[in-house]
Protein backbone atom coordinates (compact mmCIF):
# COMPACT_ATOMS: atom_id res chain seq x y z
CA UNK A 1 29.09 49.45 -36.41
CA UNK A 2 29.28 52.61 -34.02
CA UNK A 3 27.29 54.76 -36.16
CA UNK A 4 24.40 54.74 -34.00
CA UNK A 5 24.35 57.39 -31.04
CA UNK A 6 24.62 55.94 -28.32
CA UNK A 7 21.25 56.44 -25.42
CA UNK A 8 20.74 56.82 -21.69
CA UNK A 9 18.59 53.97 -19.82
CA UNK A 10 16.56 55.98 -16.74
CA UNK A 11 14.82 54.40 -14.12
CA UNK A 12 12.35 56.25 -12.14
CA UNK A 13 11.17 55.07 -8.86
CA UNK A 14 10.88 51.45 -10.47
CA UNK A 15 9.08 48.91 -7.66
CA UNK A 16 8.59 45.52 -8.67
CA UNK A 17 6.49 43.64 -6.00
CA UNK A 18 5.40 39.94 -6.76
CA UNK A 19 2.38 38.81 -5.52
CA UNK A 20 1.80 35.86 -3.54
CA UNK A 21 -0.62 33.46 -3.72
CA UNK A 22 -2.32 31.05 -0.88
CA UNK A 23 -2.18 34.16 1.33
CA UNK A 24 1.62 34.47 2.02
CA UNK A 25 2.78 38.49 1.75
CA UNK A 26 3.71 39.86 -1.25
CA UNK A 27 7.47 40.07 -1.73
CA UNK A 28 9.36 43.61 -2.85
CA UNK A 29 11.50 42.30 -4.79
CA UNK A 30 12.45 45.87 -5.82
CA UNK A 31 11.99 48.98 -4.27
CA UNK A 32 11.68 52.58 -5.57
CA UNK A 33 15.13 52.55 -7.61
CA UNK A 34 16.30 55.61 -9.10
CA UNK A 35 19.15 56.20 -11.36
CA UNK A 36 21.01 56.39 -15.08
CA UNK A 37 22.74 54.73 -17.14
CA UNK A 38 24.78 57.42 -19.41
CA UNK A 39 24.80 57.27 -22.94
CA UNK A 40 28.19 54.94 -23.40
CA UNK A 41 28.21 53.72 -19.79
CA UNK A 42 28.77 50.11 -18.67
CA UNK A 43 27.21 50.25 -15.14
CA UNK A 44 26.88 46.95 -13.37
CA UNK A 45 24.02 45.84 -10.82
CA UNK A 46 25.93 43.79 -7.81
CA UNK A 47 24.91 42.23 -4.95
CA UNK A 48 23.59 39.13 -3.21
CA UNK A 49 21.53 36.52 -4.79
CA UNK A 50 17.71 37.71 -4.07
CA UNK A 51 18.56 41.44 -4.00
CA UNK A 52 16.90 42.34 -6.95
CA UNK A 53 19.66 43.00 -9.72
CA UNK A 54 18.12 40.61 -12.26
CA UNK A 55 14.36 41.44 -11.67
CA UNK A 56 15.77 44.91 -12.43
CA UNK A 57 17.29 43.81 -15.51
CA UNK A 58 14.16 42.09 -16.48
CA UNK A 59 12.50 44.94 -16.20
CA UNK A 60 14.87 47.16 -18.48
CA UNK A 61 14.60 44.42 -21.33
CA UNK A 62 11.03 44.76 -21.22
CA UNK A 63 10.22 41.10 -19.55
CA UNK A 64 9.20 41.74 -16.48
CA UNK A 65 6.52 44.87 -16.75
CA UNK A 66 7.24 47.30 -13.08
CA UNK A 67 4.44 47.43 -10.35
CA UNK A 68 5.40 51.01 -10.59
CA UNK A 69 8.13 53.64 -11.78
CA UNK A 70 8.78 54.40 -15.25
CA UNK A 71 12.12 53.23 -17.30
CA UNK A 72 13.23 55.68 -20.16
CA UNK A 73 15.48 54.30 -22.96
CA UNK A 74 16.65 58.11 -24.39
CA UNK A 75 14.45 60.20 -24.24
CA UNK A 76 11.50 57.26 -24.90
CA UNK A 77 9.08 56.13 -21.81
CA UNK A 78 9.57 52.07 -22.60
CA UNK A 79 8.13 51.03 -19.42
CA UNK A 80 5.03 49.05 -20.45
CA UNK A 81 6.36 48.39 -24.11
CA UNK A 82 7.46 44.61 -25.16
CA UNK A 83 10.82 43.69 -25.33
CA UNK A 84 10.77 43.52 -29.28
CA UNK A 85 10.45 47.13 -29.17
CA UNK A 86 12.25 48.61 -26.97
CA UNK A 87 16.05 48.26 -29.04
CA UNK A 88 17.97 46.18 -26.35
CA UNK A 89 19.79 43.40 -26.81
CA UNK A 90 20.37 40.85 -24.00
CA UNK A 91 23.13 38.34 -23.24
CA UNK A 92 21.94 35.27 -20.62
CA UNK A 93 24.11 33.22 -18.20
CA UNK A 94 22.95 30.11 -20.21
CA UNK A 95 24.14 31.28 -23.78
CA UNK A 96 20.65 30.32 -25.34
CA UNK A 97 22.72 28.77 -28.55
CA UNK A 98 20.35 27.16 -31.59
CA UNK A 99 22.41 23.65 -31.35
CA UNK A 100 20.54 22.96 -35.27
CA UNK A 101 22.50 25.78 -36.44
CA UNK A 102 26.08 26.59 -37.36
CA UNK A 103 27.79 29.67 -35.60
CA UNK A 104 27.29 31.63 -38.57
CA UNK A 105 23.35 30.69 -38.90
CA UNK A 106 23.31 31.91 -35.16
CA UNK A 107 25.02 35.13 -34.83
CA UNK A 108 22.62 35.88 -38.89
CA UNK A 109 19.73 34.80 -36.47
CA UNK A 110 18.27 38.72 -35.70
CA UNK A 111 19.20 40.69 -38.91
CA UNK A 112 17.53 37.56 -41.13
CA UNK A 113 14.43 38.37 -38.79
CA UNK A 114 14.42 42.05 -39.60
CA UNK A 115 14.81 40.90 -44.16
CA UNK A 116 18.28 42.19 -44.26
CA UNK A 117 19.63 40.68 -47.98
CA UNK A 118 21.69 37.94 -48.14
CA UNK A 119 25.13 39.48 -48.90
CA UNK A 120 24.57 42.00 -46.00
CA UNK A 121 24.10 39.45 -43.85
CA UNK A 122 27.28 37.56 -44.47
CA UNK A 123 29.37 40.71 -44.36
CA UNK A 124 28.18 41.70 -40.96
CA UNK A 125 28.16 38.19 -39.47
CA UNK A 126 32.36 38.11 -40.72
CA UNK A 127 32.53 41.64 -39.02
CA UNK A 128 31.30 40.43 -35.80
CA UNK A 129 33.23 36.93 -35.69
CA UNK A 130 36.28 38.48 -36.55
CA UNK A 131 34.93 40.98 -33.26
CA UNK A 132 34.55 38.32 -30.89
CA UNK A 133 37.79 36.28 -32.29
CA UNK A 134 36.05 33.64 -33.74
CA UNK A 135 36.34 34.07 -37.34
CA UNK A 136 37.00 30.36 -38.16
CA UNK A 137 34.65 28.63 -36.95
CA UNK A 138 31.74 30.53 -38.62
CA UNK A 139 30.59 26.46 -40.51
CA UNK A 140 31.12 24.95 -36.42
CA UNK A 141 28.02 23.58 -34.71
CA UNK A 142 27.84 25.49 -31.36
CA UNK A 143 27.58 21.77 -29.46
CA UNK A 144 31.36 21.71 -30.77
CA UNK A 145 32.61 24.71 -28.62
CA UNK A 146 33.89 24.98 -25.79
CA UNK A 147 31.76 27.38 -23.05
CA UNK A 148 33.90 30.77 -23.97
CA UNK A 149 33.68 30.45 -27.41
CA UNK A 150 29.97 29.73 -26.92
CA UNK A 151 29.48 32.83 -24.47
CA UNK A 152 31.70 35.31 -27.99
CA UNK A 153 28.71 33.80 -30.06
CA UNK A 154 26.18 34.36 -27.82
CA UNK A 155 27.75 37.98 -27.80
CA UNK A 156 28.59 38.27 -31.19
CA UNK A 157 24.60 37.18 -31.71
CA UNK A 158 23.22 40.27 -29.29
CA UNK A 159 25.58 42.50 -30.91
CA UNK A 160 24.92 42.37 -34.77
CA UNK A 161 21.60 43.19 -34.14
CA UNK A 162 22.90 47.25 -33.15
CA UNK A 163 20.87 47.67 -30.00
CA UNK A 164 21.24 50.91 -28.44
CA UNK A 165 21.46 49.10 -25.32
CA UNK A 166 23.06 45.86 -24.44
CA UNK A 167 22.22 44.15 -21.08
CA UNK A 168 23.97 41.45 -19.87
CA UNK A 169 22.76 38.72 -16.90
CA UNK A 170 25.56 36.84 -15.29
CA UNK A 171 27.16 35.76 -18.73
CA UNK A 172 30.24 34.18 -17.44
CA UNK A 173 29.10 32.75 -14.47
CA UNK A 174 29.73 29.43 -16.32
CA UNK A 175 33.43 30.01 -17.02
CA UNK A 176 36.02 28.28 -15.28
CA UNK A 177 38.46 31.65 -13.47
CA UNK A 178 41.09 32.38 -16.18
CA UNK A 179 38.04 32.62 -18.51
CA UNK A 180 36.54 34.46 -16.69
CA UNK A 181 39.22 36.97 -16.75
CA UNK A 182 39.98 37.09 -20.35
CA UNK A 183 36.36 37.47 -20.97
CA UNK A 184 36.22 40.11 -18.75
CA UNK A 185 38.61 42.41 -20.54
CA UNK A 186 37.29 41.04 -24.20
CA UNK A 187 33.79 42.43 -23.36
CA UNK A 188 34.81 45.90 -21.58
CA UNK A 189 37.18 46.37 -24.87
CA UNK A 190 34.11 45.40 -27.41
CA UNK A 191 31.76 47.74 -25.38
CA UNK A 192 34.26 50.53 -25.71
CA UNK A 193 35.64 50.20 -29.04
CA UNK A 194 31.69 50.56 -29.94
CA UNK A 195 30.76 52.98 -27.45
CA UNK A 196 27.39 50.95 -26.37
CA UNK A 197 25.37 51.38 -23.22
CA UNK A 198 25.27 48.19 -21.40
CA UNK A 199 24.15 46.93 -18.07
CA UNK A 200 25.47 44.07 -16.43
CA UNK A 201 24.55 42.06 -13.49
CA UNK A 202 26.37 40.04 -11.11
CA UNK A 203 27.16 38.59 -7.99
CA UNK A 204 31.34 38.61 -8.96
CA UNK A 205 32.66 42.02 -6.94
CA UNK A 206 35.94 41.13 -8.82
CA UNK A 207 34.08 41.59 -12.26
CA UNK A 208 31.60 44.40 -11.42
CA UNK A 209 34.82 46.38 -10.16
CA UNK A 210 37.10 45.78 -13.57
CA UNK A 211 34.37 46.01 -16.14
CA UNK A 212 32.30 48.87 -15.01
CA UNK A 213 32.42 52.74 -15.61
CA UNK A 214 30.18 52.51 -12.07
CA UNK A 215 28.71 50.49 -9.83
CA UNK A 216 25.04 50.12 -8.28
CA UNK A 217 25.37 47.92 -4.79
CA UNK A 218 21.97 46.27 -3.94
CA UNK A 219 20.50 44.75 -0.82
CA UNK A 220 17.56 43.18 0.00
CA UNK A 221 15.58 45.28 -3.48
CA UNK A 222 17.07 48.96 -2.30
CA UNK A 223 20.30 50.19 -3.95
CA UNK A 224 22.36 50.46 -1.30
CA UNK A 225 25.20 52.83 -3.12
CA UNK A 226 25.74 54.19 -6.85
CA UNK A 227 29.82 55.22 -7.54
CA UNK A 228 32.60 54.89 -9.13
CA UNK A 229 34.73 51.01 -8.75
CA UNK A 230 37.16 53.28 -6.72
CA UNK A 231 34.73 55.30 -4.82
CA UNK A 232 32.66 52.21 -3.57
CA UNK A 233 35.92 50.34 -2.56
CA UNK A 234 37.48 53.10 -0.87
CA UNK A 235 34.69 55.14 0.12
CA UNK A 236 31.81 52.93 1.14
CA UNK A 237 28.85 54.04 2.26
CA UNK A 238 27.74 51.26 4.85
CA UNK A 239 29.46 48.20 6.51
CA UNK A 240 27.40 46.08 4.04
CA UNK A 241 28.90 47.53 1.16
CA UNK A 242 32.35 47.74 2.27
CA UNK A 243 32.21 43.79 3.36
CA UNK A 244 30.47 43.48 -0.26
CA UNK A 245 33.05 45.10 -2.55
CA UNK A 246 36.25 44.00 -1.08
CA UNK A 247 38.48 42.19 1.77
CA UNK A 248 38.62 44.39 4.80
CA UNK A 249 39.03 44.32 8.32
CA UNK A 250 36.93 46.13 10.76
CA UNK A 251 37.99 47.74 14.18
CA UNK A 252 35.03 49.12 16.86
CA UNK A 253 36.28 52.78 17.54
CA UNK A 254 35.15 54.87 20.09
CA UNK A 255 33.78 58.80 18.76
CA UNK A 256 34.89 61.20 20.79
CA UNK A 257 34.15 64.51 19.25
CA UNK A 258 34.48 66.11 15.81
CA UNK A 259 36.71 68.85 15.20
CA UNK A 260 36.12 70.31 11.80
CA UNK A 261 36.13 67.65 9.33
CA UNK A 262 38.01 65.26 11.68
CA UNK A 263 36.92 62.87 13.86
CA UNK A 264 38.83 62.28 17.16
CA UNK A 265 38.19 58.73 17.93
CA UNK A 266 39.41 56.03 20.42
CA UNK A 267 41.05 52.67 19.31
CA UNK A 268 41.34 50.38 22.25
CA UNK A 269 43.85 52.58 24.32
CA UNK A 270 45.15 54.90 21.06
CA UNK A 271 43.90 57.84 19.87
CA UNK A 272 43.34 58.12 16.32
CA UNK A 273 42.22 61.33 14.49
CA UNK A 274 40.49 60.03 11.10
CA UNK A 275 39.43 62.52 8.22
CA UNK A 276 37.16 59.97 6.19
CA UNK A 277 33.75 59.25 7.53
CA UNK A 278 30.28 58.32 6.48
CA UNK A 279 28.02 60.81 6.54
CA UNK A 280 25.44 58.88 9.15
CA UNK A 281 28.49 59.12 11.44
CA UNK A 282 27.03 60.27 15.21
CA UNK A 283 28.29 60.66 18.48
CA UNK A 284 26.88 58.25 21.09
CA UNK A 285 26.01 55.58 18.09
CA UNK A 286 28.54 52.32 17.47
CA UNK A 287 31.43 52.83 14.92
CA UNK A 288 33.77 50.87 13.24
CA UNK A 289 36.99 51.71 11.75
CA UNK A 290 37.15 50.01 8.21
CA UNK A 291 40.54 49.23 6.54
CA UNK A 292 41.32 47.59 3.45
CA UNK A 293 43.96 44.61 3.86
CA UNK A 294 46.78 46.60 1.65
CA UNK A 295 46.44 49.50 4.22
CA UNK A 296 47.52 47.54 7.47
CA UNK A 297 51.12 46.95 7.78
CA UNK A 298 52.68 44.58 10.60
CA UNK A 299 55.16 46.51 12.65
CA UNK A 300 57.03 45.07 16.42
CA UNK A 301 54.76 44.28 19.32
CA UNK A 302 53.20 48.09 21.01
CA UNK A 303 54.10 49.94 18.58
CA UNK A 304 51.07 50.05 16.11
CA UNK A 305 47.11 50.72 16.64
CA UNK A 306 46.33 47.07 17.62
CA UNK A 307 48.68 44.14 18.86
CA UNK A 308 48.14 40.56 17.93
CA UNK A 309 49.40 37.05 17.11
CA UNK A 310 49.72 36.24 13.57
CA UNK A 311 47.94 32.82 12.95
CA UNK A 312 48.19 32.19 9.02
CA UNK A 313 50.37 33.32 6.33
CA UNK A 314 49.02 32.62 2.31
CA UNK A 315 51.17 32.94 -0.38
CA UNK A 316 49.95 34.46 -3.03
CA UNK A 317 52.63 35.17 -5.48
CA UNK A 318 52.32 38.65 -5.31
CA UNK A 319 51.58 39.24 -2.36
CA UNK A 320 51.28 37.71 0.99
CA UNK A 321 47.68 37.62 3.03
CA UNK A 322 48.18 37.29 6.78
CA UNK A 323 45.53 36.62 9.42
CA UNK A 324 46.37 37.96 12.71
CA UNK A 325 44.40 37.31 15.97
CA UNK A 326 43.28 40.84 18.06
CA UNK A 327 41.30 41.14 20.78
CA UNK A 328 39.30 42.72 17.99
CA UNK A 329 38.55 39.78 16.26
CA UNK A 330 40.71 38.37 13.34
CA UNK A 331 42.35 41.19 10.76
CA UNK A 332 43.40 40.73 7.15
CA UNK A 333 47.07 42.50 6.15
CA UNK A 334 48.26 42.06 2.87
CA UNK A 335 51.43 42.43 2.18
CA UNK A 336 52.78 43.15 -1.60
CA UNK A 337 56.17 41.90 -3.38
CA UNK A 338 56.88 39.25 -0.42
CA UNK A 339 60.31 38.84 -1.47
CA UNK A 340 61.33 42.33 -0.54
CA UNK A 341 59.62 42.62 2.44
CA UNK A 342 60.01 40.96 6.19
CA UNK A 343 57.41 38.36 7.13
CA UNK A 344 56.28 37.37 10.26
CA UNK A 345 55.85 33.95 10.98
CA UNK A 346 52.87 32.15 12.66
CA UNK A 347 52.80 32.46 16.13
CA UNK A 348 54.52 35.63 16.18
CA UNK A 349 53.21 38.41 18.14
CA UNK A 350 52.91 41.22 16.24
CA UNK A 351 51.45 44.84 16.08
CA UNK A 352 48.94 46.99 13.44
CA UNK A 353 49.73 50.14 11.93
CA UNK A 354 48.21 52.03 9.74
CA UNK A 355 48.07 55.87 8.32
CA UNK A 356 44.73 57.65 9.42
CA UNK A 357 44.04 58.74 6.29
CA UNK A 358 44.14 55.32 4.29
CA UNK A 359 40.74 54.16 7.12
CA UNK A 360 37.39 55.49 7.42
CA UNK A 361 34.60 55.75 9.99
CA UNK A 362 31.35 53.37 9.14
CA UNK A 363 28.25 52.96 11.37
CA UNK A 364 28.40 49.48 13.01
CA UNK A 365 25.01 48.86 12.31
């Protein structure tokens, strides 16, 4: 496995629209989405249920055709072929399992399809168990496993079959958390160690930001924001995608004026001078000032940005969240390696601090 070279999926001003019967509007489900997929990427579609992500991924595998657009696999235009011949593979949030046939017989399934001999066959299928850490239970009925072992067959099944691309819909939405976790790093290590292009979809920000080379943030069928796990999390684009990707806490600042590439703003009765903006940042319009938890710190009463009464601690091991009441509304500080550190207790009045350039300016809109 590996030899194959791996291929770019391209979409082209895909728009899916449904249409609606019994004269109710027809319903974008998505519109005019643009981007790739490099060759060896795992990119991951996230977002709200209803914002398109799976239509889209429908639409890559070849079962849902586009209203309009075009979708390249390569160099190849796909976008009206079936999905038999288009060379994707794809693994479903329900697994999809044959319960007649053994583990073995199901992962065999695609390659006895495609007349591959006999001891082939058996070779590949031990390859791939021994992939997805299964190798024992090759003889097991799937009915007999439990819901992550069934999830490594239903892998092991999409992967024998060499696709170039490998698309993936919610597949451990059915996991209980730790699962979920080891799963997580099992399929970003299998991807990798085989260099495959995959897309994956899901609603999980905690699992789009660990698994993926990049992410594409959806709303409402437009793409809302296409970067990096640490650009989209640090850098958001939009107050929706900032509240999407991560805990945060967000703080109406006045604009004042830009000088250079800082913006002099107004928080409450400070002045703050912040160096990280959006680019639909304007003068006159409503701004917020966005911080992630683990760049607020709690300091004495007037001496921070924004004073407040803390009004819930939660432990978390390793780290501490605390709530704390502003006349801003409620802001999230965590606080990491408790033990070391002082906490405030509830009820205690408390100030926020926080570097300038750890914030950034977002359009309240």
């Amino acid at each position: 496995m590996g030899k194959k070279k791996s291929v770019s999926v391209t979409l082209e001003g895909v728009t899916k629209v449904f249409k609606n019967t019994k004269g109710r509007p027809d319903v974008v489900a998505v519109h005019a989405s643009d981007f790739t997929v490099n060759a060896g990427e795992l990119v991951t579609l996230l977002g709200p249920s209803g914002c398109g992500k799976t239509t889209t991924l429908r639409m890559i595998a070849g079962f849902e055709l586009p209203s309009s657009g075009k979708i390249l696999i390569g160099q190849e235009d796909v976008t009206m072929l079936p999905p038999n011949a288009r060379d994707t593979a794809t693994v479903f949030q329900s697994y999809g399992l044959f319960p007649h046939m053994t583990v073995g017989e199901n992962v065999s399934y695609g390659l006895k399809l495609r007349k591959i001999a006999k001891p082939d066959i058996d070779a590949k299928v031990r390859e791939f168990l021994a992939m997805v850490g299964l190798s024992e239970l090759g003889e097991r009925a799937p009915g007999r496993l439990s819901g992550g072992q069934q999830q490594r067959v239903a892998l092991a099944r999409s992967l024998i079959v060499e696709p170039s691309v490998l698309l993936l819909d919610e597949p451990l939405s059915n996991l209980d958390a730790l699962l979920r976790e080891q799963m997580r790093v099992e399929i970003r290590r299998i991807q990798k160690s085989l260099g495959i292009t995959a897309v994956y979809v899901t609603h999980d920000r905690v699992e789009a930001m660990s698994l993926s080379d990049r992410v594409i943030v959806m709303r409402d069928g437009e793409i809302q924001q296409i970067g990096t796990p640490q650009e989209i999390y640090g850098d958001p684009v939009s107050k929706f995608v900032a509240g999407f990707v991560g805990k945060v806490t967000f703080f109406p600042a006045e604009l004042l004026e830009k000088t250079g590439m800082t913006w002099q703003c107004r928080l409450g009765n400070k002045a703050v001078q912040v160096r990280r903006f959006a680019p639909d940042i304007e003068q006159g319009k409503p701004a917020l000032l966005m911080a992630r938890p683990e760049s607020l710190r709690l300091a004495e009463p007037g001496t921070g940005y924004v004073d407040g009464t803390v009004r819930m601690n939660v432990y978390l091991g390793h780290s501490i969240e605390t709530f704390v009441e502003t006349p801003c509304g409620e802001a999230l500080i965590q606080m990491d390696d408790p033990a070391s550190k002082r906490i405030f207790s509830e009820g205690t009045s408390v100030s926020i601090d926080f570097s300038p350039d750890r914030v950034r300016l977002l359009r309240d809109r």
